[in-house]
C-alpha atoms as a PDB file:
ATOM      1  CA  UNK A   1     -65.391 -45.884 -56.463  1.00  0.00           C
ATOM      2  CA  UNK A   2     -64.547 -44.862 -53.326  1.00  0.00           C
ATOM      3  CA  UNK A   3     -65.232 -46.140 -49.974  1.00  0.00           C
ATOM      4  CA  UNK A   4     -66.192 -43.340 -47.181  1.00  0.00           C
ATOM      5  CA  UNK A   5     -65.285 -44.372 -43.534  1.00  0.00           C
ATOM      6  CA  UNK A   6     -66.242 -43.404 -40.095  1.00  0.00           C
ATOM      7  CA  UNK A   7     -63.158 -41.368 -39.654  1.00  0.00           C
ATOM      8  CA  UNK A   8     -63.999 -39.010 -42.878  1.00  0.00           C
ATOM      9  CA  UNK A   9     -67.492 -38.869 -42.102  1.00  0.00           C
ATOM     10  CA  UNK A  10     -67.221 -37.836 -38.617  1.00  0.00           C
ATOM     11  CA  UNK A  11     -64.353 -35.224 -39.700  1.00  0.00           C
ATOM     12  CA  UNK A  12     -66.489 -33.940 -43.003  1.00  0.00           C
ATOM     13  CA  UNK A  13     -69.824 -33.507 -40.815  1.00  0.00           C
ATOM     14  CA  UNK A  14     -68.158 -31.657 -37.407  1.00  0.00           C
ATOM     15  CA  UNK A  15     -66.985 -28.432 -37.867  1.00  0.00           C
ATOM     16  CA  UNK A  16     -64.224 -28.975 -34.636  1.00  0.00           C
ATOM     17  CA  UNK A  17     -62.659 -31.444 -35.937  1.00  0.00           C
ATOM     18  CA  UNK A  18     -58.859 -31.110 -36.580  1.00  0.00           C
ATOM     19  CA  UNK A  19     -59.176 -32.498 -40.169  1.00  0.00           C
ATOM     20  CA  UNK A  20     -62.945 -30.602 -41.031  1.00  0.00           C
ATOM     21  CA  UNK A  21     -61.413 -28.748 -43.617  1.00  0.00           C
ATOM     22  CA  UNK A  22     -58.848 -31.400 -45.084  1.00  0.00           C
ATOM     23  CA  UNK A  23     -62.232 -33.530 -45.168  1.00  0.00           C
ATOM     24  CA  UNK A  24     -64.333 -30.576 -46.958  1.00  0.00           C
ATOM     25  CA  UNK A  25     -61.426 -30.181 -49.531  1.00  0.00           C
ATOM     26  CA  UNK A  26     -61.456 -34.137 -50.354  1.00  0.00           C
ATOM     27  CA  UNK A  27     -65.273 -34.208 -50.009  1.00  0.00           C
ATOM     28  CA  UNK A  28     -65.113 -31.455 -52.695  1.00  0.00           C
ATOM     29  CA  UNK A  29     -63.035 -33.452 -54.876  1.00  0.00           C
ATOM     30  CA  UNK A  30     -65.072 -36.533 -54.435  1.00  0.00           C
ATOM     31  CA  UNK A  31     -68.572 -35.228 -55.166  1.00  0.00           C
ATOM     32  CA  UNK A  32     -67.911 -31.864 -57.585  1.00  0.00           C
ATOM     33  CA  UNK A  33     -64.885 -33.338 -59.324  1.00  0.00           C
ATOM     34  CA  UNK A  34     -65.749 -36.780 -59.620  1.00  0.00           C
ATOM     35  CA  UNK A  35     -61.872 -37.394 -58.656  1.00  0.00           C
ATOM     36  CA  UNK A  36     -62.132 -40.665 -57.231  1.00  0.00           C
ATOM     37  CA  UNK A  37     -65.599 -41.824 -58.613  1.00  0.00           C
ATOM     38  CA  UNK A  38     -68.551 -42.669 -56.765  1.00  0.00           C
ATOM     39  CA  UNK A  39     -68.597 -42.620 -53.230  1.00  0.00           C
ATOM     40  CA  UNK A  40     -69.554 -45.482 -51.027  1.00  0.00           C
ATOM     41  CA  UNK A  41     -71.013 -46.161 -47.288  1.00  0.00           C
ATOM     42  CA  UNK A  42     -71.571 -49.630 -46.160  1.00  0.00           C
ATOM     43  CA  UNK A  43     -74.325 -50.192 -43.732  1.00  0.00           C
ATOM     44  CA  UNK A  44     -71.670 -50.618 -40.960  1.00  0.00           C
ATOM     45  CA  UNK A  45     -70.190 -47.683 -41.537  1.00  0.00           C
ATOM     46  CA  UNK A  46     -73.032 -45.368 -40.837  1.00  0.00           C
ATOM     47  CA  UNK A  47     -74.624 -47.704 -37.619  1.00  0.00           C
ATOM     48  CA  UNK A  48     -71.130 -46.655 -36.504  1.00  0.00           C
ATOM     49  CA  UNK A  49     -71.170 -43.048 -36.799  1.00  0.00           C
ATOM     50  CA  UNK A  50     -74.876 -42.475 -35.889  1.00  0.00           C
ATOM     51  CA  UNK A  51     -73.642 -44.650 -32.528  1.00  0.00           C
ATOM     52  CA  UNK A  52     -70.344 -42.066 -32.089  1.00  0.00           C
ATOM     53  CA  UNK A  53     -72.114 -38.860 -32.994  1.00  0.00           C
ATOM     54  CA  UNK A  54     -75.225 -40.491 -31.041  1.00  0.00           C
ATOM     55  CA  UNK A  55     -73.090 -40.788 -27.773  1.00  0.00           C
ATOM     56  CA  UNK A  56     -71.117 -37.491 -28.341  1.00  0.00           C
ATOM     57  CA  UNK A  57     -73.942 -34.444 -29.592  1.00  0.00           C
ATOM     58  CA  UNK A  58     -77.167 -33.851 -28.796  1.00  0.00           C
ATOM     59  CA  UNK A  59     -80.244 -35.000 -31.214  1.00  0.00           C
ATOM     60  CA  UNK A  60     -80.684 -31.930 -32.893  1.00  0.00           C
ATOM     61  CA  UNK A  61     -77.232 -32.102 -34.664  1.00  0.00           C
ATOM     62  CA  UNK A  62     -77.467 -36.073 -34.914  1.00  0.00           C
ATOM     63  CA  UNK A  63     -81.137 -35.305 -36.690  1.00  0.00           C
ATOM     64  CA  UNK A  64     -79.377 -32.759 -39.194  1.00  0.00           C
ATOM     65  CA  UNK A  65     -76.414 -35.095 -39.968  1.00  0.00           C
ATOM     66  CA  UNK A  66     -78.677 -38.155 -40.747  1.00  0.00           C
ATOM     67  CA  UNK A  67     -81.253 -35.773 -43.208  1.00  0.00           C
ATOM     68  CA  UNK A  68     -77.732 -34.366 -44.779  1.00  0.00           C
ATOM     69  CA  UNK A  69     -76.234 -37.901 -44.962  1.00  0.00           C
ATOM     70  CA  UNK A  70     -80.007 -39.270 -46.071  1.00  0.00           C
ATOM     71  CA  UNK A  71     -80.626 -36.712 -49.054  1.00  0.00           C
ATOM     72  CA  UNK A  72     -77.306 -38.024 -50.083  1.00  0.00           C
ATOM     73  CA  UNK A  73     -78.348 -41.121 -50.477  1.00  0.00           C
ATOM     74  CA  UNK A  74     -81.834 -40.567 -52.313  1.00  0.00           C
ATOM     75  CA  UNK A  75     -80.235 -37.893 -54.365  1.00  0.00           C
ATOM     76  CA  UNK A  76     -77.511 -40.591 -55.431  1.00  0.00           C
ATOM     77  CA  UNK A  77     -74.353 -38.948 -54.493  1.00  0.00           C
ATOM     78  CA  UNK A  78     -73.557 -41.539 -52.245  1.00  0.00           C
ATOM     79  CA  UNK A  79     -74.395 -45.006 -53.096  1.00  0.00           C
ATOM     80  CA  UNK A  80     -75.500 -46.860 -49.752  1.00  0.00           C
ATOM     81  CA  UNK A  81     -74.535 -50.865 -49.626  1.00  0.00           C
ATOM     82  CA  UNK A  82     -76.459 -53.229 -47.050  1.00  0.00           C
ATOM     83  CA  UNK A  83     -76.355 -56.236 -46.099  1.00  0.00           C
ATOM     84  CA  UNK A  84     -80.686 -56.335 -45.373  1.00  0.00           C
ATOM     85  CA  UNK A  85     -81.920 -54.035 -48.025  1.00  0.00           C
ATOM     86  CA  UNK A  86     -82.198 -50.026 -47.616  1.00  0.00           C
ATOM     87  CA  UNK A  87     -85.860 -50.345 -46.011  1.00  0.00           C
ATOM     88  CA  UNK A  88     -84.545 -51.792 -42.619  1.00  0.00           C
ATOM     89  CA  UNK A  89     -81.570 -49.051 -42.342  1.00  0.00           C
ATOM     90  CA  UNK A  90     -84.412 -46.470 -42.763  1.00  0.00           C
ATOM     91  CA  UNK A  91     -87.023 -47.830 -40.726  1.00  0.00           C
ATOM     92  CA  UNK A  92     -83.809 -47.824 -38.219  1.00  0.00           C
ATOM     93  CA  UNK A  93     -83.337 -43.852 -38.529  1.00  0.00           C
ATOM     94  CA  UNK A  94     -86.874 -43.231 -38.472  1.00  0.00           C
ATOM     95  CA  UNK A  95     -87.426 -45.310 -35.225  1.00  0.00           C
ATOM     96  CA  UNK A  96     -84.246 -43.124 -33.992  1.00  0.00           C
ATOM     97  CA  UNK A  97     -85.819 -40.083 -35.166  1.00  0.00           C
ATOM     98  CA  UNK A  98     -89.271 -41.434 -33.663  1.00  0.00           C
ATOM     99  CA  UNK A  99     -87.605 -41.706 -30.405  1.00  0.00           C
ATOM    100  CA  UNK A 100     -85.701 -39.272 -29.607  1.00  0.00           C
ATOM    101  CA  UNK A 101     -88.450 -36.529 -30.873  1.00  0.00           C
ATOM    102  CA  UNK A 102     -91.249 -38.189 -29.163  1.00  0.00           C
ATOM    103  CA  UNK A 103     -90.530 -36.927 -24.780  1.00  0.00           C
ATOM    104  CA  UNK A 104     -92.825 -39.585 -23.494  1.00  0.00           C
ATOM    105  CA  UNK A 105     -91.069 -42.624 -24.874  1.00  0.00           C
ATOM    106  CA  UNK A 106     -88.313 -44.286 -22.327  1.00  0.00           C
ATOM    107  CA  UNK A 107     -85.454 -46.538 -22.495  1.00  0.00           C
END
């Protein structure tokens, strides 16, 4: 097992990063090679990077990283651990999704 953090996600999932590629090399060795066995986000770890990559990119790249990071998850690549049960994180990113799609709605 191996526990994926903010840090690698955010470096793994934007291309300007200074360690993108170091990421994409480990990210290769986690998933393809199985070097390090299955890899782990906690629920904390994601409401974190949806809130950096949230506050730093527009939608359209937040919307592609949480479908990327989601088909992950249902796929079982990563294994997703929360503290209330997978239904509220997704009801979550569909509310964010819901929201930021839908021009009429304001905060």
């Amino acid at each position: 097992m191996i526990i994926l953090d903010t840090s690698f996600l955010y470096s793994l999932l934007n291309k300007r990063d200074t360690n993108h590629v170091i990421a994409e090399k480990l990210f290769d060795e986690i998933v393809n090679q199985n070097k390090f066995g299955k890899p782990v986000i906690f629920e904390y770890v994601l409401d974190e990077f949806l809130t950096i990559i949230g506050n730093k990119h527009p939608f359209a790249y937040v919307k592609r990283v949480v479908d990327f990071i989601s088909l992950n998850i249902e796929q079982g690549i990563f294994l997703l651990i929360t503290l209330d049960g997978r239904d509220a994180l997704y009801d979550t990113i569909k509310l964010f999704k819901k929201l930021n799609e839908d021009k009429t709605c304001f905060f």
